[in-house]
C-alpha atoms as a PDB file:
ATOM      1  CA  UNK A   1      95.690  33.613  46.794  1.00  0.00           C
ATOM      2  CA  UNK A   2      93.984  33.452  43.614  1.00  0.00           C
ATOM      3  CA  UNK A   3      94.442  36.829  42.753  1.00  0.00           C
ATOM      4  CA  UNK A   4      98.694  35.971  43.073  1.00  0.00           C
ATOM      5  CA  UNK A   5      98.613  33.358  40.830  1.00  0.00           C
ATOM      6  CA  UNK A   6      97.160  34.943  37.917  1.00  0.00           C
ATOM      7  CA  UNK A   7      99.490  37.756  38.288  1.00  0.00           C
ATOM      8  CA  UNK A   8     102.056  35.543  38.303  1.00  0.00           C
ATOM      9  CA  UNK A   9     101.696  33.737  35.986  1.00  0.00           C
ATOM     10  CA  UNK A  10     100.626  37.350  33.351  1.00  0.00           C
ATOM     11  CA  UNK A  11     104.984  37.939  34.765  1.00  0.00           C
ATOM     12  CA  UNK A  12     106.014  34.916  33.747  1.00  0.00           C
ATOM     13  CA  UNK A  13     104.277  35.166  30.140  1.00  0.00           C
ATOM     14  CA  UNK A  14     105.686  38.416  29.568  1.00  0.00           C
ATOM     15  CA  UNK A  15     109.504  37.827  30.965  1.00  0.00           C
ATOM     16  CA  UNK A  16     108.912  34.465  27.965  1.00  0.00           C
ATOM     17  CA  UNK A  17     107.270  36.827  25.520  1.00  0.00           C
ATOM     18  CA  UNK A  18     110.317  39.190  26.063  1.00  0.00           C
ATOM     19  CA  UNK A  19     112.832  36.909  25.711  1.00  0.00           C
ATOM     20  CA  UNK A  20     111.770  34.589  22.754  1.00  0.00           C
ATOM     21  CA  UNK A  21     111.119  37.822  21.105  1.00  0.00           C
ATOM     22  CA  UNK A  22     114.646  38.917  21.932  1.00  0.00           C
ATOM     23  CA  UNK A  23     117.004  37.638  18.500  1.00  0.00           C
ATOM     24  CA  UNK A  24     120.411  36.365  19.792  1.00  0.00           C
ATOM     25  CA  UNK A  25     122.370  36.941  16.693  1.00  0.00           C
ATOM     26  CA  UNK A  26     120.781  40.379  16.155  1.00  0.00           C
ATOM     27  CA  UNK A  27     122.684  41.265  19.541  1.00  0.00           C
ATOM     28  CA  UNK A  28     125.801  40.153  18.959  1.00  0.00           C
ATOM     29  CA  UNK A  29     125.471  41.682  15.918  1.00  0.00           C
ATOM     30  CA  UNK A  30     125.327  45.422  17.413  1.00  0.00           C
ATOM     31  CA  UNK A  31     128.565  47.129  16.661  1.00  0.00           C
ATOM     32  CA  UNK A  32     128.959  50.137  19.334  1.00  0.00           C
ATOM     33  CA  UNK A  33     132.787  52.036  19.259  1.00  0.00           C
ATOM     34  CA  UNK A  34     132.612  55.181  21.535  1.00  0.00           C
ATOM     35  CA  UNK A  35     128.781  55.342  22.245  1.00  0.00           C
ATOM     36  CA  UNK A  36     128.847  55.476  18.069  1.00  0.00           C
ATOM     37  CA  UNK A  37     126.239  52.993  16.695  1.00  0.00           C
ATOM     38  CA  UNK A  38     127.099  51.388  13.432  1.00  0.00           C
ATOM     39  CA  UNK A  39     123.467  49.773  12.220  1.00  0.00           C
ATOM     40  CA  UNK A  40     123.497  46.861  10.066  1.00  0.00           C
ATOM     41  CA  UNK A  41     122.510  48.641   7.226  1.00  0.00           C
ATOM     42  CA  UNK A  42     122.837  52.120   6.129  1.00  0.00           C
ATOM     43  CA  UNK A  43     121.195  53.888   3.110  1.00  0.00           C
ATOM     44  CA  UNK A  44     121.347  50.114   1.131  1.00  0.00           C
ATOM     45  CA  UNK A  45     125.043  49.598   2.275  1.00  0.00           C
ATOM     46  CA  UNK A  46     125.431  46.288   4.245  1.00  0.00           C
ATOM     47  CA  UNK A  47     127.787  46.505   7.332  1.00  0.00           C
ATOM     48  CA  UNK A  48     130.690  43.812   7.127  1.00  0.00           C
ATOM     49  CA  UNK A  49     133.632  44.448   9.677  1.00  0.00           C
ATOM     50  CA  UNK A  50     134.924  45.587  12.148  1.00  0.00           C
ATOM     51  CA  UNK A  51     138.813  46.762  13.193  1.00  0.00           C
ATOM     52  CA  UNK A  52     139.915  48.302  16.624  1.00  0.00           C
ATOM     53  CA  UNK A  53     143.047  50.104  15.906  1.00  0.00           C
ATOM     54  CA  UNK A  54     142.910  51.357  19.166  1.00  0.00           C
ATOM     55  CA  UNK A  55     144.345  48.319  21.103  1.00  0.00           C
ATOM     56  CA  UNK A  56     147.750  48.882  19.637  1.00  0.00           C
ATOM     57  CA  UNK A  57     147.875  52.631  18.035  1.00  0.00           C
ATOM     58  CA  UNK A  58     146.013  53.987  20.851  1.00  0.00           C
ATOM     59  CA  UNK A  59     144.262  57.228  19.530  1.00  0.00           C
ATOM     60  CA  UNK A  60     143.844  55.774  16.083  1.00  0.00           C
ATOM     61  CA  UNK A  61     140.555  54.434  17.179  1.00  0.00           C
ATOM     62  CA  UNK A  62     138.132  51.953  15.062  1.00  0.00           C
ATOM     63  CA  UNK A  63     136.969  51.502  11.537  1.00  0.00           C
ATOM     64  CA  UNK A  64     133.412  49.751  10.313  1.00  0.00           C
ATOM     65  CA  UNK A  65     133.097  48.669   6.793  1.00  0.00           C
ATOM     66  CA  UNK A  66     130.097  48.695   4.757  1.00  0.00           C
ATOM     67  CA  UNK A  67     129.457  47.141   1.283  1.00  0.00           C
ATOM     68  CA  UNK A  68     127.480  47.199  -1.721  1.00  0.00           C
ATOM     69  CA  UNK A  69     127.940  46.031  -4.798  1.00  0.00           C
ATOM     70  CA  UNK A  70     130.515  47.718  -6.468  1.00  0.00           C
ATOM     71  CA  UNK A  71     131.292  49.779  -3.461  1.00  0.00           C
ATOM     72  CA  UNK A  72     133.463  50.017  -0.697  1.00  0.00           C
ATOM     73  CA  UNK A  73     132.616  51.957   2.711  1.00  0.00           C
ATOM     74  CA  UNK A  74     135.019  52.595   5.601  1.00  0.00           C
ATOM     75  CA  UNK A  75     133.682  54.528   8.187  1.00  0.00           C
ATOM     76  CA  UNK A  76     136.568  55.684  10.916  1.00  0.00           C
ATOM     77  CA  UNK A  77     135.947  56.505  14.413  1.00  0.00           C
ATOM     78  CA  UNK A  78     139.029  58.134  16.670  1.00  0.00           C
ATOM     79  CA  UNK A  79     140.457  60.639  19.022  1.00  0.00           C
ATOM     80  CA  UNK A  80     144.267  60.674  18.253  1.00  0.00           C
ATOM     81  CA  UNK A  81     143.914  60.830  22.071  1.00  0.00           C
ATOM     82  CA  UNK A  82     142.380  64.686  22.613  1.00  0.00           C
ATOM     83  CA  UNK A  83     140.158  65.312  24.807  1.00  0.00           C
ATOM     84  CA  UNK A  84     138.144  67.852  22.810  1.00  0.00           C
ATOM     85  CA  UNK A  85     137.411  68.070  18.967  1.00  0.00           C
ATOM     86  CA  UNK A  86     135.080  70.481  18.025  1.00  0.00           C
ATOM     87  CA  UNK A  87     131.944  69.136  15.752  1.00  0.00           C
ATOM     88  CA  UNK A  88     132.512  72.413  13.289  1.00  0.00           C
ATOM     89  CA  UNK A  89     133.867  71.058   9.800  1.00  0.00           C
ATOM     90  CA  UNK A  90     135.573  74.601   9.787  1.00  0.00           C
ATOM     91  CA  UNK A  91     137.253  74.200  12.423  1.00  0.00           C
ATOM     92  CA  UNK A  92     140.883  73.862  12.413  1.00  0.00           C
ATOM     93  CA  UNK A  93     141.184  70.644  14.024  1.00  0.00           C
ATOM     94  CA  UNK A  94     138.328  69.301  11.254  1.00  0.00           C
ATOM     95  CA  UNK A  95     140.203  70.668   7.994  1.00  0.00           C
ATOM     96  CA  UNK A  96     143.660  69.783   9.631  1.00  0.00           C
ATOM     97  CA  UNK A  97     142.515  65.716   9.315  1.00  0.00           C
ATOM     98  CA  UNK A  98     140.629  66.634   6.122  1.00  0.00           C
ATOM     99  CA  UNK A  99     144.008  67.868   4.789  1.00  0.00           C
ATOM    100  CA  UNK A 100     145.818  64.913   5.912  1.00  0.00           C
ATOM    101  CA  UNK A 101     143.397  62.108   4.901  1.00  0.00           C
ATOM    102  CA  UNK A 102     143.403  64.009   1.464  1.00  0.00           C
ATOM    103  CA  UNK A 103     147.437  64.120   1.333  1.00  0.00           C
ATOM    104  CA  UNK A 104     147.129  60.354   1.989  1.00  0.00           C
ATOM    105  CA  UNK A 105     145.046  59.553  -0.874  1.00  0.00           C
ATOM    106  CA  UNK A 106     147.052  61.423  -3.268  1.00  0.00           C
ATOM    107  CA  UNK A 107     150.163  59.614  -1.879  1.00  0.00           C
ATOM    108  CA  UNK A 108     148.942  56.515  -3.132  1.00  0.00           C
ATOM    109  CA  UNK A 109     149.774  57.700  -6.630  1.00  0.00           C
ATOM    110  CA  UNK A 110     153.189  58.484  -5.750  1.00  0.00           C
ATOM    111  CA  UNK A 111     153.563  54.955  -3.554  1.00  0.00           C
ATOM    112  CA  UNK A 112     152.571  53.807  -7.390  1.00  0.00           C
ATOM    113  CA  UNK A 113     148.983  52.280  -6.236  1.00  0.00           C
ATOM    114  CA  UNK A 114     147.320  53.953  -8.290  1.00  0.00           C
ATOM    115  CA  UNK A 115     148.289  55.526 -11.340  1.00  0.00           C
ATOM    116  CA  UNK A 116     145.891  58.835 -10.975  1.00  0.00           C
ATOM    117  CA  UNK A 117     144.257  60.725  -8.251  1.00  0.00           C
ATOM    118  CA  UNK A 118     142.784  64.260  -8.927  1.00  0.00           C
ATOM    119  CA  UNK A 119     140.534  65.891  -7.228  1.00  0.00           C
ATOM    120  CA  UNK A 120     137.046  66.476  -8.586  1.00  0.00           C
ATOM    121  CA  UNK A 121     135.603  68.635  -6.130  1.00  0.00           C
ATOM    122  CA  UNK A 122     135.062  69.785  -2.785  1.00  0.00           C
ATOM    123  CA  UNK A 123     131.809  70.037  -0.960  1.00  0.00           C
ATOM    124  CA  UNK A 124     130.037  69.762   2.346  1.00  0.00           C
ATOM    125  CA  UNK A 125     127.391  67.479   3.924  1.00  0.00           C
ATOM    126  CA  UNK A 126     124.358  68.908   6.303  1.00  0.00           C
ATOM    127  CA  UNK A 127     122.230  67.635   8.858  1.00  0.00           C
ATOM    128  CA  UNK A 128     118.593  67.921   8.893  1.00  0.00           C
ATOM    129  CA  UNK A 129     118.906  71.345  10.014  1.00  0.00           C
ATOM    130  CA  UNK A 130     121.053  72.274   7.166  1.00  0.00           C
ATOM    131  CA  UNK A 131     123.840  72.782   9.215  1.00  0.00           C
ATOM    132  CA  UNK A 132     126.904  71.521   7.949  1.00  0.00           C
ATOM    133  CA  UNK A 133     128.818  68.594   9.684  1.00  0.00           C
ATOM    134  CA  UNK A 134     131.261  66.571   6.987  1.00  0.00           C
ATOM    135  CA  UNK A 135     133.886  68.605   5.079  1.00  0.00           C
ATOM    136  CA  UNK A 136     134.120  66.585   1.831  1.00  0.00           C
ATOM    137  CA  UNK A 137     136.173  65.741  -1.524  1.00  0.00           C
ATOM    138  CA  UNK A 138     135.193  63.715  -4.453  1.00  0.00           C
ATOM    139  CA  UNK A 139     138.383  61.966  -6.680  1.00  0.00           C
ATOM    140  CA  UNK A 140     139.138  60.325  -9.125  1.00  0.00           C
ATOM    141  CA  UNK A 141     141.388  57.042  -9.115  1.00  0.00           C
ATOM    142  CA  UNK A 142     143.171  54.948 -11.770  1.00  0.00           C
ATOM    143  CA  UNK A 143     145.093  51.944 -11.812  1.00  0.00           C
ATOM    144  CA  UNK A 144     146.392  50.648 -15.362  1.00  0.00           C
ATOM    145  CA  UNK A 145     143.120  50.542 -16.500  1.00  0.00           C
ATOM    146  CA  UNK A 146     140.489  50.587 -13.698  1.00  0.00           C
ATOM    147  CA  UNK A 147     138.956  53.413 -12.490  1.00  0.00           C
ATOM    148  CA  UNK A 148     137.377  54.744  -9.459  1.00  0.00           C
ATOM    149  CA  UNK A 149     135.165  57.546  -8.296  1.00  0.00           C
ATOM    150  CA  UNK A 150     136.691  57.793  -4.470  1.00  0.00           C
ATOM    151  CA  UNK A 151     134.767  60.359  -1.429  1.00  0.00           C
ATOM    152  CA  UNK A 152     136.497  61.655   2.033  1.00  0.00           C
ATOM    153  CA  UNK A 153     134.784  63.360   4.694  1.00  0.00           C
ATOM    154  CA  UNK A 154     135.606  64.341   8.022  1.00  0.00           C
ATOM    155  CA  UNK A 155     134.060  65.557  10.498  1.00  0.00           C
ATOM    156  CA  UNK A 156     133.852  65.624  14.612  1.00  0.00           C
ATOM    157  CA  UNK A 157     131.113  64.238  16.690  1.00  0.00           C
ATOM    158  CA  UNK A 158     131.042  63.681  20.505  1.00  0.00           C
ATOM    159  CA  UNK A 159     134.546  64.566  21.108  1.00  0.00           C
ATOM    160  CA  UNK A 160     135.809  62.279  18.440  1.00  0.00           C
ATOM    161  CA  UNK A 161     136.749  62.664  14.305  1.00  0.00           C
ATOM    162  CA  UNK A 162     134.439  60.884  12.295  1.00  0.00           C
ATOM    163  CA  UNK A 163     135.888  60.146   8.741  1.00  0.00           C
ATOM    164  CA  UNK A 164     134.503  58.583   5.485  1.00  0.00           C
ATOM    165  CA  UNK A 165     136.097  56.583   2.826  1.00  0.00           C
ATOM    166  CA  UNK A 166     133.857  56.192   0.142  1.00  0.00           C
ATOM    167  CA  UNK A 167     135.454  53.635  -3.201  1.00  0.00           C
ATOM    168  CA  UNK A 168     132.948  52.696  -5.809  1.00  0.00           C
ATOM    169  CA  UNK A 169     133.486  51.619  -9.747  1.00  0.00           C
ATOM    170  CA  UNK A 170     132.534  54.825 -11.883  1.00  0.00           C
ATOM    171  CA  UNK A 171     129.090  55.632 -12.638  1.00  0.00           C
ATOM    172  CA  UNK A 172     127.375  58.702 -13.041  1.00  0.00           C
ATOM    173  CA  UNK A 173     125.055  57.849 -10.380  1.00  0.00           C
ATOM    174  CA  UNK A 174     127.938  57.491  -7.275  1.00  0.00           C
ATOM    175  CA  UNK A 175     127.594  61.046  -6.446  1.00  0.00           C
ATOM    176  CA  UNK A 176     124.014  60.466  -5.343  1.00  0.00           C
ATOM    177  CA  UNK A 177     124.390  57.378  -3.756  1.00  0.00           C
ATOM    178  CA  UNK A 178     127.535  58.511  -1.596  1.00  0.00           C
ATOM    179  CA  UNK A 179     125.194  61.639  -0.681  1.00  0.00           C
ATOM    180  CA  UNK A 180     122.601  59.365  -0.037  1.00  0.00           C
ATOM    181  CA  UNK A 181     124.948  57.413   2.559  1.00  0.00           C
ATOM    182  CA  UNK A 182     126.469  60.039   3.739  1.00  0.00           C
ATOM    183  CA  UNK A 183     123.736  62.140   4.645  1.00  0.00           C
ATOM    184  CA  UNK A 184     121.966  58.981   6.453  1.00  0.00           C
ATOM    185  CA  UNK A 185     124.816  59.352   8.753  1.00  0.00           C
ATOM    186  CA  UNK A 186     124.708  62.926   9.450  1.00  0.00           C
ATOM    187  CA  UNK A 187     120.903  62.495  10.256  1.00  0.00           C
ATOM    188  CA  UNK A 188     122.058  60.140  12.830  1.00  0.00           C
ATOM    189  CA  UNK A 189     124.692  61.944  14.130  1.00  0.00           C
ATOM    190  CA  UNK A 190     123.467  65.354  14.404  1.00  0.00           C
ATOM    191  CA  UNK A 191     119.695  65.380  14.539  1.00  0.00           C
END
């Protein structure tokens, strides 16, 4: 009997230990669309929301943003309900929503939102292995008088397009920071 009781009782203590050491707010603060983790923080960005397009555009999916001063993040998860994208950026499903996302951005100028858009340049993001997963542009945005350094990528992951909107004020350092974020995210994504 006495040999029950202590083990017992060594249950008990670790069921407690478990769950004071569980942090309610740290679980409700898990943000999961499509077995797609979005951690709090990513390469000094903060997450903030959260929007399911998917309950009335079915196919359009969900978007996470993440901030940092003097930046905004979006960071699009969706299907446009296919059952198969391939994860090559090359691939013609890939540089067909590459092409559109980057036909949207330089509609804004012609909506009038922005005043500007060119493109600066186009380039590629690789996992660890070098391989690479995000086709990518980098633009240039003006309205009246403010200007913006802008990055797209896209790119397909687990049978679902993965996209990046990248918006920061200019500075010559945005380059390497939306590297810095987006190759976080490829690490995660493709190991």
């Amino acid at each position: 009997m006495r040999a029950v009781i202590p083990g017992a009782i060594l249950s008990f203590m670790a069921v407690a230990a478990t769950i004071s050491a569980m942090d309610p707010a740290a679980a409700q603060k898990q943000i999961v669309h499509y077995g797609m983790s979005f951690p709090e923080r990513v390469s000094g960005f903060r997450r903030s929301e959260s929007h399911d397009f998917e309950k009335s555009k079915p196919g359009l999916g969900y978007s996470v943003r993440y901030l940092r001063p003097g930046w905004t993040v979006d960071v699009f998860v969706y299907d446009l309900r296919r059952a198969s994208i391939p994860d090559d950026p090359k691939s013609d499903a890939i540089r067909a929503q590459f092409e559109q996302a980057q036909g949207d951005i330089f509609s804004t100028q012609k909506s009038g939102r922005y005043k500007t858009v060119s493109l600066k340049e186009l380039f590629a993001v690789a996992n660890a292995r070098r391989q690479e997963r995000l086709a990518c542009g980098a633009y240039a945005l003006t309205r009246e008088t403010d200007h913006f350094d802008s990055y797209l990528c896209v790119g397909g992951w687990n049978n679902k397009f993965v996209k990046f909107r990248l918006t920061a004020q200019p500075r010559d350092s945005n380059m390497t920071m939306a590297r810095q974020f987006l190759e976080a995210w490829s690490r995660t994504l493709w190991p």
